[in-house]
Each structure stands twice: as structure tokens, then as C-alpha cells.
Protein backbone atom coordinates (compact mmCIF):
# COMPACT_ATOMS: atom_id res chain seq x y z
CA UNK A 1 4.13 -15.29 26.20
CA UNK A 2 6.70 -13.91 23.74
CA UNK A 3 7.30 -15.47 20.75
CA UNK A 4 9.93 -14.43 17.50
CA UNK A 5 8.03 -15.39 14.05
CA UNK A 6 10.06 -18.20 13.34
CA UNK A 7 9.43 -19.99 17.12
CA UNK A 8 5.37 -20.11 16.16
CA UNK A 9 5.21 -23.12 14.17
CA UNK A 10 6.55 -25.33 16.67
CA UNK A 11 4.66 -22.95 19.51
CA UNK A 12 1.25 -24.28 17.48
CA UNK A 13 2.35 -27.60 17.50
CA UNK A 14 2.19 -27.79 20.99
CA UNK A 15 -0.96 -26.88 21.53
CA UNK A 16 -2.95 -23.68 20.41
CA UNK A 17 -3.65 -20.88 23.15
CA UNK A 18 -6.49 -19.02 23.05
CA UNK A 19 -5.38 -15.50 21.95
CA UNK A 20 -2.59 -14.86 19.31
CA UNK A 21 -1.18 -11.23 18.80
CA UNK A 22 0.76 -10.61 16.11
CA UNK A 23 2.48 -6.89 15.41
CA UNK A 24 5.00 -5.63 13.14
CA UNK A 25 5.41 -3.23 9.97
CA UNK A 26 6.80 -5.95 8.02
CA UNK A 27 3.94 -7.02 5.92
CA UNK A 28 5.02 -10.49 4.09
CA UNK A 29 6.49 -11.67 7.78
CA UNK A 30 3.09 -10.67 9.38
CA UNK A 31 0.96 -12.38 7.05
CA UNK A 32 2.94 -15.79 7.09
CA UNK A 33 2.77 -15.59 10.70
CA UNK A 34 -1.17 -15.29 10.62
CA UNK A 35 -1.43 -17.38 7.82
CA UNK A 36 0.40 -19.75 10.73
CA UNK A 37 -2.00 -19.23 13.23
CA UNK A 38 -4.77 -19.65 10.81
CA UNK A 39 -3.79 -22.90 9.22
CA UNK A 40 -3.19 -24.22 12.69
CA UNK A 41 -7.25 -23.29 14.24
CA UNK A 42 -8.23 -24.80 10.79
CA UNK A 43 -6.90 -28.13 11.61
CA UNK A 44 -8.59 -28.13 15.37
CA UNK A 45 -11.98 -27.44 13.88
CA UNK A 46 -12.12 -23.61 14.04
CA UNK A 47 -14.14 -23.92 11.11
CA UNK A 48 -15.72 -20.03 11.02
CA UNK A 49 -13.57 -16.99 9.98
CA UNK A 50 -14.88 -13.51 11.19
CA UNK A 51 -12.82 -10.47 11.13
CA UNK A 52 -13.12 -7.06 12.79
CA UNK A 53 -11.21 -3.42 11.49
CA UNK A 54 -10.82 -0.95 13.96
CA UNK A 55 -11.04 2.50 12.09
CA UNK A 56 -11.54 5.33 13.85
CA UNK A 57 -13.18 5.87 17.14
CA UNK A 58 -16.61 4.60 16.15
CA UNK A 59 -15.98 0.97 16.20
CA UNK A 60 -18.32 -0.73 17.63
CA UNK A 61 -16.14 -2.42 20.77
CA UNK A 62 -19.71 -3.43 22.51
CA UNK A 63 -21.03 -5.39 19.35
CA UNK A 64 -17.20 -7.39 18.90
CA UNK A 65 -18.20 -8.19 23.01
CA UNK A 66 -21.38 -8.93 22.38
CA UNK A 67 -20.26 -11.60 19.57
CA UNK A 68 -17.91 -13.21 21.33
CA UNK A 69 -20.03 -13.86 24.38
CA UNK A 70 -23.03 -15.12 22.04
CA UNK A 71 -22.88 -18.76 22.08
CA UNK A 72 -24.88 -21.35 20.74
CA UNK A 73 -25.00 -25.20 21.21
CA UNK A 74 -25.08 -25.42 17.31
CA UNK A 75 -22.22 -22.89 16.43
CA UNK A 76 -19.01 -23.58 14.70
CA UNK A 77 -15.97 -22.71 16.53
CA UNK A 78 -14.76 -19.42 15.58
CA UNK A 79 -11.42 -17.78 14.42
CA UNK A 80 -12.01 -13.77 15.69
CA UNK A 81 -9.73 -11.73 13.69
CA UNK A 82 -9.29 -7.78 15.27
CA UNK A 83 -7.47 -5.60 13.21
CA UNK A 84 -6.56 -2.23 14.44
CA UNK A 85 -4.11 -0.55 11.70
CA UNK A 86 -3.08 2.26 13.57
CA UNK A 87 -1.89 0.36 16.96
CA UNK A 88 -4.02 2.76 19.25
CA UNK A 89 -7.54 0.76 20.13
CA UNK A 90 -8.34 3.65 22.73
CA UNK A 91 -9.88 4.37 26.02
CA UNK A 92 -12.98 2.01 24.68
CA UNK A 93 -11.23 -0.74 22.68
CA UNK A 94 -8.67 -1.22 25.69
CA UNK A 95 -11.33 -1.54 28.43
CA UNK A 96 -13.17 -3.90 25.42
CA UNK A 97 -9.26 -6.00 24.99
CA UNK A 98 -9.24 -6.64 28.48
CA UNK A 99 -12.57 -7.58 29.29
CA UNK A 100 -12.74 -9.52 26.11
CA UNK A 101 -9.39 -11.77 27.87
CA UNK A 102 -11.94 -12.07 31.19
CA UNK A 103 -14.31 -14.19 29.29
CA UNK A 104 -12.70 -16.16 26.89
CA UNK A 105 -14.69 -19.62 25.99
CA UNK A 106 -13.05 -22.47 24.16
CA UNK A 107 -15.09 -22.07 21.02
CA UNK A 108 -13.72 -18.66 20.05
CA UNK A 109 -10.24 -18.59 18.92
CA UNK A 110 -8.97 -14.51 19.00
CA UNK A 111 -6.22 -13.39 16.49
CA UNK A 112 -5.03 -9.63 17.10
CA UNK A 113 -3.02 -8.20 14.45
CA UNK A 114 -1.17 -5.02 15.04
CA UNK A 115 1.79 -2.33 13.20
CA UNK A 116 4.88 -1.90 15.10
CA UNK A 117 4.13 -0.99 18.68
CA UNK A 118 6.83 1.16 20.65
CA UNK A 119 7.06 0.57 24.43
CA UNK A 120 4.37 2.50 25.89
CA UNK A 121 2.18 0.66 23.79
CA UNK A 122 4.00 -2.60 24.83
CA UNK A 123 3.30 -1.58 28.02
CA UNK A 124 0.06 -1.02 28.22
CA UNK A 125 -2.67 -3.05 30.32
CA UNK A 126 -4.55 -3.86 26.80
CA UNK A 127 -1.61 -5.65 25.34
CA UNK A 128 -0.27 -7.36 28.68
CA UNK A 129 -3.44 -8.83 29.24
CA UNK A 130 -4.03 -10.17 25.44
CA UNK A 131 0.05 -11.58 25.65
CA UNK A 132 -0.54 -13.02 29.08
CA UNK A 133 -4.01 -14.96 27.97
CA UNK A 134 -2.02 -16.20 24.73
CA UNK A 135 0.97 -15.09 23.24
CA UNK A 136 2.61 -12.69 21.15
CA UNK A 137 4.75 -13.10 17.88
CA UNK A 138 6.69 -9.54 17.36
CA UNK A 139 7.62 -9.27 13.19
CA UNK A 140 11.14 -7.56 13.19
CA UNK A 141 12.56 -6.25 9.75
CA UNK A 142 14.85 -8.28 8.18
CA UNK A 143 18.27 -5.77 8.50
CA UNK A 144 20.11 -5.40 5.50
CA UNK A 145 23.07 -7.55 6.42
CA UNK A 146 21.14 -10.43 7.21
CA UNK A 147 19.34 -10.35 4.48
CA UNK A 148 21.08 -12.21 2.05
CA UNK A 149 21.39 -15.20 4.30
CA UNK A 150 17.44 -14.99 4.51
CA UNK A 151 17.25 -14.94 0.64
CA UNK A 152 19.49 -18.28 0.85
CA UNK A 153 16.79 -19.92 2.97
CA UNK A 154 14.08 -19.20 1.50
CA UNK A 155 15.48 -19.80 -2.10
CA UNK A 156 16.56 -23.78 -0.15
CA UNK A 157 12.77 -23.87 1.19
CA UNK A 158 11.96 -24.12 -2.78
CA UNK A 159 14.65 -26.88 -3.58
CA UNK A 160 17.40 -23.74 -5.24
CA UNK A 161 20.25 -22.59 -4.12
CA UNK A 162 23.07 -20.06 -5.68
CA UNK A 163 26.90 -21.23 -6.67
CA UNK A 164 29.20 -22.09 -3.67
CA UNK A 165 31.91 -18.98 -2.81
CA UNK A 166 32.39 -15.41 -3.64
CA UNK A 167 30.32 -15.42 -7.12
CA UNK A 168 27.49 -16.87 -5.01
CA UNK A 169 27.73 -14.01 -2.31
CA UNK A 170 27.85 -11.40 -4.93
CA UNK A 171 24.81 -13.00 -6.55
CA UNK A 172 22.73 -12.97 -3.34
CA UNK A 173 24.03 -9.55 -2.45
CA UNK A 174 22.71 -7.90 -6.05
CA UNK A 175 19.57 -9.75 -5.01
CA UNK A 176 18.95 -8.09 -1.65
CA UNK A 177 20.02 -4.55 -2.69
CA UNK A 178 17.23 -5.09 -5.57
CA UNK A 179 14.52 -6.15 -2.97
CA UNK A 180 15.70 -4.45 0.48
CA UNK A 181 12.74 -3.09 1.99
CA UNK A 182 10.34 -4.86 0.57
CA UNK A 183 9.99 -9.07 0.91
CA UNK A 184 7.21 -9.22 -0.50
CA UNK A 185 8.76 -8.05 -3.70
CA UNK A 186 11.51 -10.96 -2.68
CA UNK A 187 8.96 -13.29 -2.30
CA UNK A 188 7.89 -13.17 -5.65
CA UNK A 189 10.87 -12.92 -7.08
CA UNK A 190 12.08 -16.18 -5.25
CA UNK A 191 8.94 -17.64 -6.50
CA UNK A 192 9.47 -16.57 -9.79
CA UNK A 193 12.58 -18.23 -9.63
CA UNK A 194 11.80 -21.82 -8.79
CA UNK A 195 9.21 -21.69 -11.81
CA UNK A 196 11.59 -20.89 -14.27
CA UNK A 197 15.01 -22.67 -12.65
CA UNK A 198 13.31 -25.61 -10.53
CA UNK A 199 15.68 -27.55 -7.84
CA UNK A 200 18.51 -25.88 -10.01
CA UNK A 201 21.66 -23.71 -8.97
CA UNK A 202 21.14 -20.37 -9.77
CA UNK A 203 24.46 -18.32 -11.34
CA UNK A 204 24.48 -14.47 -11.12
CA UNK A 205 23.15 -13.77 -14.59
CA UNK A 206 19.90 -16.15 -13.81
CA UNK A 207 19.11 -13.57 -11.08
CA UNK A 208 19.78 -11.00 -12.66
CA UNK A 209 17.62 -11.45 -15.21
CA UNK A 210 14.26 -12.87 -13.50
CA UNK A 211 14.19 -10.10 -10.40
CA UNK A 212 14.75 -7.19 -12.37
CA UNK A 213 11.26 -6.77 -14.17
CA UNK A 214 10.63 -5.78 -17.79
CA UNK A 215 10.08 -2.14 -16.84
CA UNK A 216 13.08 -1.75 -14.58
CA UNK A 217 15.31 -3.84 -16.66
CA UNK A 218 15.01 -1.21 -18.93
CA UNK A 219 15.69 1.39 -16.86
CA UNK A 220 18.63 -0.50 -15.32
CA UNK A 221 19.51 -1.29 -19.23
CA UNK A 222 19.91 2.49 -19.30
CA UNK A 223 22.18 2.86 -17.05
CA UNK A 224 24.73 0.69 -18.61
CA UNK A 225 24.73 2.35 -21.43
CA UNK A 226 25.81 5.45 -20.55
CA UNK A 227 28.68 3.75 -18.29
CA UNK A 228 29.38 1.71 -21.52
CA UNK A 229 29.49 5.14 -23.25
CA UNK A 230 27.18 3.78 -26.12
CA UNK A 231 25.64 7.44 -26.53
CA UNK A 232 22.92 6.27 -29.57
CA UNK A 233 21.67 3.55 -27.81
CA UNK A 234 21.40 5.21 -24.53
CA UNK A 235 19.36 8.17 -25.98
CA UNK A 236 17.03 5.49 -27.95
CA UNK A 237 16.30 4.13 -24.50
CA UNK A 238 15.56 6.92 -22.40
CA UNK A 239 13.19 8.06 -26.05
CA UNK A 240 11.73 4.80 -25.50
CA UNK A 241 11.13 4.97 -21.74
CA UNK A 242 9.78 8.18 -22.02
CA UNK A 243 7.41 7.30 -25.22
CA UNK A 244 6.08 4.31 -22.89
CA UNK A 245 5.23 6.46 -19.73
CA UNK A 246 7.83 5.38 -17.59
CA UNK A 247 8.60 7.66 -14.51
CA UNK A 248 10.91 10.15 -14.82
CA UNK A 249 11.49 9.88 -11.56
CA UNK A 250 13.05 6.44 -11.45
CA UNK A 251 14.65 7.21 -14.67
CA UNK A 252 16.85 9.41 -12.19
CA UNK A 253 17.32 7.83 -8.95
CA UNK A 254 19.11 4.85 -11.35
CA UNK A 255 21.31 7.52 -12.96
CA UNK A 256 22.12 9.32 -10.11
CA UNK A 257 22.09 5.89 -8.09
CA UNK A 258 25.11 5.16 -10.67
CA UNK A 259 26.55 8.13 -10.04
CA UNK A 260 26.71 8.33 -6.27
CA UNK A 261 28.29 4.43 -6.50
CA UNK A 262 30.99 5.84 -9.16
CA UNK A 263 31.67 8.67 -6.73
CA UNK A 264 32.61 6.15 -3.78
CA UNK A 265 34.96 4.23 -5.74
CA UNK A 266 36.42 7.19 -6.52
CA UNK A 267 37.21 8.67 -3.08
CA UNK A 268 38.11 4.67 -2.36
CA UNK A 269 40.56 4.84 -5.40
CA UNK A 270 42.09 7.93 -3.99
CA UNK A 271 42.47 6.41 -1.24
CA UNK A 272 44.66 4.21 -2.05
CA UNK A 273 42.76 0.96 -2.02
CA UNK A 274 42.62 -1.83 -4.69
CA UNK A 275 39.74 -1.52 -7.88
CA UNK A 276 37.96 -4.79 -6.66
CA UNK A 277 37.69 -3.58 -2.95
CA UNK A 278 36.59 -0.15 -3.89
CA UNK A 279 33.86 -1.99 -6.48
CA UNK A 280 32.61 -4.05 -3.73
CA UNK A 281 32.18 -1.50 -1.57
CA UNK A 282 30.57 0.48 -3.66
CA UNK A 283 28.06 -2.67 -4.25
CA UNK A 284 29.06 -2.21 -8.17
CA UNK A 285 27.86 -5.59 -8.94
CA UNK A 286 27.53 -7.74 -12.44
CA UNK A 287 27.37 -6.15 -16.13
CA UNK A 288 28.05 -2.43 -14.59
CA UNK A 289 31.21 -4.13 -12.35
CA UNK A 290 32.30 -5.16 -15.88
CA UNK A 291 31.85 -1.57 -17.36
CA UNK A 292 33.02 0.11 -14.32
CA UNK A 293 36.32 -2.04 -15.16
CA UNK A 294 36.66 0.56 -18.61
CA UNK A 295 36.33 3.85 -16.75
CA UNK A 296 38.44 3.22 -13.92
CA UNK A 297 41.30 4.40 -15.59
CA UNK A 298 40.09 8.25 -15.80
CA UNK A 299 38.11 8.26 -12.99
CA UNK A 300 40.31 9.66 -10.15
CA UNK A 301 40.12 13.09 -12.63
CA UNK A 302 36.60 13.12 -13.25
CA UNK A 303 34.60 15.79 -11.98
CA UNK A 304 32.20 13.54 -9.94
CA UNK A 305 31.24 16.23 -7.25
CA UNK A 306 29.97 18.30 -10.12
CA UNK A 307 27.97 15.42 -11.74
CA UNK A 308 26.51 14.39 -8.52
CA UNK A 309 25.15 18.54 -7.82
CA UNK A 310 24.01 18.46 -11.13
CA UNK A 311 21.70 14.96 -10.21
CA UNK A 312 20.29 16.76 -7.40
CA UNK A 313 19.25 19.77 -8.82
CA UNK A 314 17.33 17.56 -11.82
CA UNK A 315 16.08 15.63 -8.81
CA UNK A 316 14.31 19.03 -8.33
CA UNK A 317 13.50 19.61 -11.72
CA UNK A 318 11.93 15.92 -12.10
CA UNK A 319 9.58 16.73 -9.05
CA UNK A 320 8.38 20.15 -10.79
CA UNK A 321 11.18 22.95 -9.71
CA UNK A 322 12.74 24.75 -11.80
CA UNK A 323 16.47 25.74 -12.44
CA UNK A 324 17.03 29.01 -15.05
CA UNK A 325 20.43 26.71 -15.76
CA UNK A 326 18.71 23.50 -16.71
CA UNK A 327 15.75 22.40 -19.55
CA UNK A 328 12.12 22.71 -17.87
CA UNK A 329 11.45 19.42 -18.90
CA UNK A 330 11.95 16.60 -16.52
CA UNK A 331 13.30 14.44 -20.07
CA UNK A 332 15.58 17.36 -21.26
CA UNK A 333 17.08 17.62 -18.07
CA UNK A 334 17.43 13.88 -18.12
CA UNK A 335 19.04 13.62 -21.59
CA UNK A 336 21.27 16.33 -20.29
CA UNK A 337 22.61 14.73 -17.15
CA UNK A 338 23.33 11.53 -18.94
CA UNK A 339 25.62 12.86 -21.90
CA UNK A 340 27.35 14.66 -19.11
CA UNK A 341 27.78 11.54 -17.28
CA UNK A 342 29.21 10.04 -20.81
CA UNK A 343 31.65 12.94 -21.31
CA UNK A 344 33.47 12.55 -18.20
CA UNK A 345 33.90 9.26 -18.30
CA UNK A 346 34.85 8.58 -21.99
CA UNK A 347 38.73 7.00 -22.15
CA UNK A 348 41.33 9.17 -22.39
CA UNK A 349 42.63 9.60 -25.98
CA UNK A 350 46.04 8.07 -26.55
CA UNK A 351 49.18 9.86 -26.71
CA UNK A 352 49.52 12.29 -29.84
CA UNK A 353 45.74 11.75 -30.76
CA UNK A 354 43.31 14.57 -31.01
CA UNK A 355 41.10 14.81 -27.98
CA UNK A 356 36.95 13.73 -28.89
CA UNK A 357 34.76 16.34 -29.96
CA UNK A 358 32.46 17.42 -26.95
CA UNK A 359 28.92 15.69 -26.91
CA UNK A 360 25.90 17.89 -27.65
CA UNK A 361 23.45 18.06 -25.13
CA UNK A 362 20.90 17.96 -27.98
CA UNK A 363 21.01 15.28 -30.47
């Protein structure tokens, strides 16, 4: 029997079967579904807990058998756990899976938990016979359009909820393109959340500041200095990120993250649509929407294309290759990207007034 994660509870409620399969790559979905079956043979007295890890092609299938068949008039009932990471139990484990469903016995309770599975594997006379003695719960990924809906729910499952309208869409989007690809960083962070804002309404700032971390706030700090063109204080931070043994890797995917968003609204400014539309799109949300607002005056005539080359060849130079045109250090390089990211977009000088001395690319 198929299931989708969020049919289990009310699949347990009617009445536990006597193998559960669970598979997907998405870990925080997987474990609340397991935690589901779990809690559920708990409560009908499945009062033992052993689990097996398939690694390899040594496990021993005949011993997992031999357990399972080994009963005892004084025995607790049993929740079997089988892992097998890599989705492939072999020639051994699938003859072991099927004659494992053969002789089931009420006091053992079997919970398979498995990665993504494609449709050979789905196919296969191991997993039919586990899904047609029980069921099976497939974990899909939460796609990044629906996941700000599945933020609002599970922010509602802990008595919160964000402002009604457009500043509570852009609040929930900023959240999801902080935490796409990984829920159980959004877990936390929703958790996080109802600690410090309990059955309150969350506004944009609140978010803001509680999912992005002390380290990446930082970082994220960084880059709205340079769009804010506040040269000292941007080259205090990236000193001060560097002096603390931040990454200079992430140090660069948020600069040239900025950059490949200011490049979008550009070609969406050139093409003739509105500032607000060509923000959105660009998912220019919050403090750097507000900065963006400062720059978009010179930014049709800003030599973007060049900026955004320049990012990927200190992407290189960040993971250890060289360029004879750029610093050898990752940090030089850094420092040099981001005045050049400040030059182009510092405001035109008025009419009549002598243009700004270039920035040095070494303070």
C-alpha cells in the first residue's frame, strides 16, 4: 500500500500493519515519518527497539532472519529497524526481504528505511513484497514554489504566523530562499522562532534576524555594505571575517550571489519593466531591496557582465587557481572584487560636479 508522508498519521490510526517502508532523500521528512511509525508501535506495546545497517555486502542477512524467527514466550514485542543507505540490499538481502515478508509473526514489528529509489528499484520483487505485506510512505522534496506555503504550516503548527498580504509573502519567500534545500535547517529555524516570538505574528525584520545565524549574518551584513557603498565599513568586515576564519568561499558566493541578482534587474530594467517587478524577480528582498532602491538609477550603464566574469574567475582563485590578472590570495582577490562592485555602482555625480576619485584596490 502506497502512502504520501502526510496520509501516515491517520494510516496508523487505523490500525498498524506489519511492515512500514519508508524512502526518500529528504532527511527531516524521513525522520518525522519514522519517528511516526515509531511513536505509533510504542503505544501498542512494541516495547523493544533493534536496528540493523546494511553496509556493504557482508551483512549478515541470515543472522537479521535468524532474529526475527527467534521467539520466545517471555519476549517483548519488537520494533526491527533495517537500514540500507545505499538503496541496493543485493542478490542476498532481496532473497532475505522477501523471505523475511513469508514469515512475519505478530510480535515483530519491521520498519525499512530507504534513499530515493528510481523505478527499477520500485520495481523490484524485494520492495513489492515488503509494500504489499505493509505499506510504503515515499518522502518527496518539498519544490521550491511550494515551499513557502509549507513554512506557513509549520510556523501555524507552533501557534505563529507572518502578517496578512504582500509583506507577509515577501517575508516567507526571504525565508525559503534562506533554507531551500535543507528543512532541517528550516526546522530549526521555525523552532527558533516560536522560542523567541511565541503565538506572535512575525513581521519581515523578525525573520530576518533569527534565521540568518551570527556567522552568516555577517557575511550577509557584508553584502549590504558594499551595495550601500559604505567602503570603510565593508573592508572592516570582510578584515573581520577573515581574522575569525570564516570561509572564503561563502564570503563569495554572497557577493557574487548579489551580483548575479543586480545583473537580472538589470536586463529586466532594460527591458522595459517596472523597478518593483524587476526586484521581485530578482528575489531582492528586505534591507538590500531598500539599497537596491539607491543604485537603480545608474544601473542600466553599469558594466555588470564584466563584474559577474570577474566573480567567476575569483570563484577559481578562492578554490586554489590562479589568475596572473588577479591577487593569489583568496582575501585579496575578495577585497578586490568588492571595491569594484562599489565603483560601478556609486551615484552618478550631479551636473557640473567633478566626477569621484577612483577607489584603490588596496586600502
Amino acid at each position: 500500500m502506497q502512502l504520501r508522508a502526510e496520509q501516515l498519521p491517520q494510516a496508523l490510526a487505523r490500525g498498524l500493519r506489519p511492515v512500514y517502508v519508508v524512502y526518500g532523500d529528504e532527511a527531516l521528512l524521513a525522520q518525522e515519518a519514522a519517528d511516526t511509525v515509531r511513536a505509533a508501535a510504542r503505544q501498542a506495546g512494541y516495547s523493544e527497539r533493534v536496528v540493523h545497517t546494511v553496509q556493504g555486502a557482508h551483512f549478515d542477512w541470515s543472522g537479521l532472519l535468524g532474529e526475527t524467527s527467534a521467539l520466545s514466550l517471555f519476549s517483548d514485542r519488537r520494533l526491527i529497524e533495517i537500514r540500507i543507505p545505499g538503496g541496493k540490499p543485493g542478490k542476498e538481502g532481496s532473497e532475505a526481504l522477501q523471505r523475511l515478508v513469508e514469515t512475519l509473526s505478530d510480535d515483530n514489528l519491521i520498519l525499512v528505511l530507504l534513499p530515493r529509489l528510481d523505478r527499477t528499484q520500485l520495481a523490484s520483487a524485494w520492495f513489492t513484497a515488503l509494500d504489499g505485506a505493509g505499506a510504503s510512505v515515499r518522502v518527496d522534496p518539498i519544490e521550491r514554489p511550494a515551499l513557502p506555503q509549507w513554512i506557513a504550516q509549520r510556523l501555524a503548527a507552533q501557534g505563529l504566523r507572518v502578517e496578512d498580504g504582500e509583506p507577509g509573502q515577501r517575508a516567507l519567500a526571504f525565508f525559503a530562499d534562506r533554507i531551500e534545500g535543507n528543512l532541517l535547517a528550516a526546522h530549526q529555524e521555525i523552532s527558533k522562532l516560536a522560542l523567541l516570538h511565541p503565538s506572535a505574528t512575525l513581521g519581515f525584520e523578525q525573520i530576518e534576524s533569527a534565521v540568518l545565524n551570527v556567522a552568516r549574518y555577517d557575511v550577509f551584513k557584508l553584502g549590504e555594505a558594499v551595495l550601500a557603498g559604505n567602503v570603510p565599513r565593508a573592508l572592516r568586515m570582510l578584515d573581520g571575517l577573515c581574522a575569525e576564519g570564516e570561509a572564503a568561499v561563502l564570503v563569495h558566493w554572497t557577493l557574487s550571489e548579489d551580483l548575479r541578482a543586480l545583473r537580472r534587474v538589470q536586463i529586466a530594467l532594460r527591458e522595459g519593466k517596472p523597478p518593483p517587478l524587476a526586484l521581485r524577480e530578482a528575489r531582492v528582498w528586505g534591507q538590500k531591496e531598500r539599497l537596491l532602491e539607491r543604485v537603480l538609477p545608474q544601473l542600466p550603464d553599469a558594466p555588470l557582465d564584466a563584474l559577474v566574469a570577474d566573480a567567476h574567475t575569483v570563484d577559481g582563485i578562492v578554490k586554489g587557481l590562479r589568475d596572473p590578472a588577479w591577487p593569489l590570495d583568496p582575501w585579496e582577490a575578495l577585497r578586490r572584487l568588492m571595491l569594484q562592485t562599489v565603483e560601478a555602482l556609486r551615484p552618478l555625480p550631479k551636473r557640473g560636479a567633478a566626477p569621484p576619485p577612483p577607489l584603490a584596490l588596496r586600502p
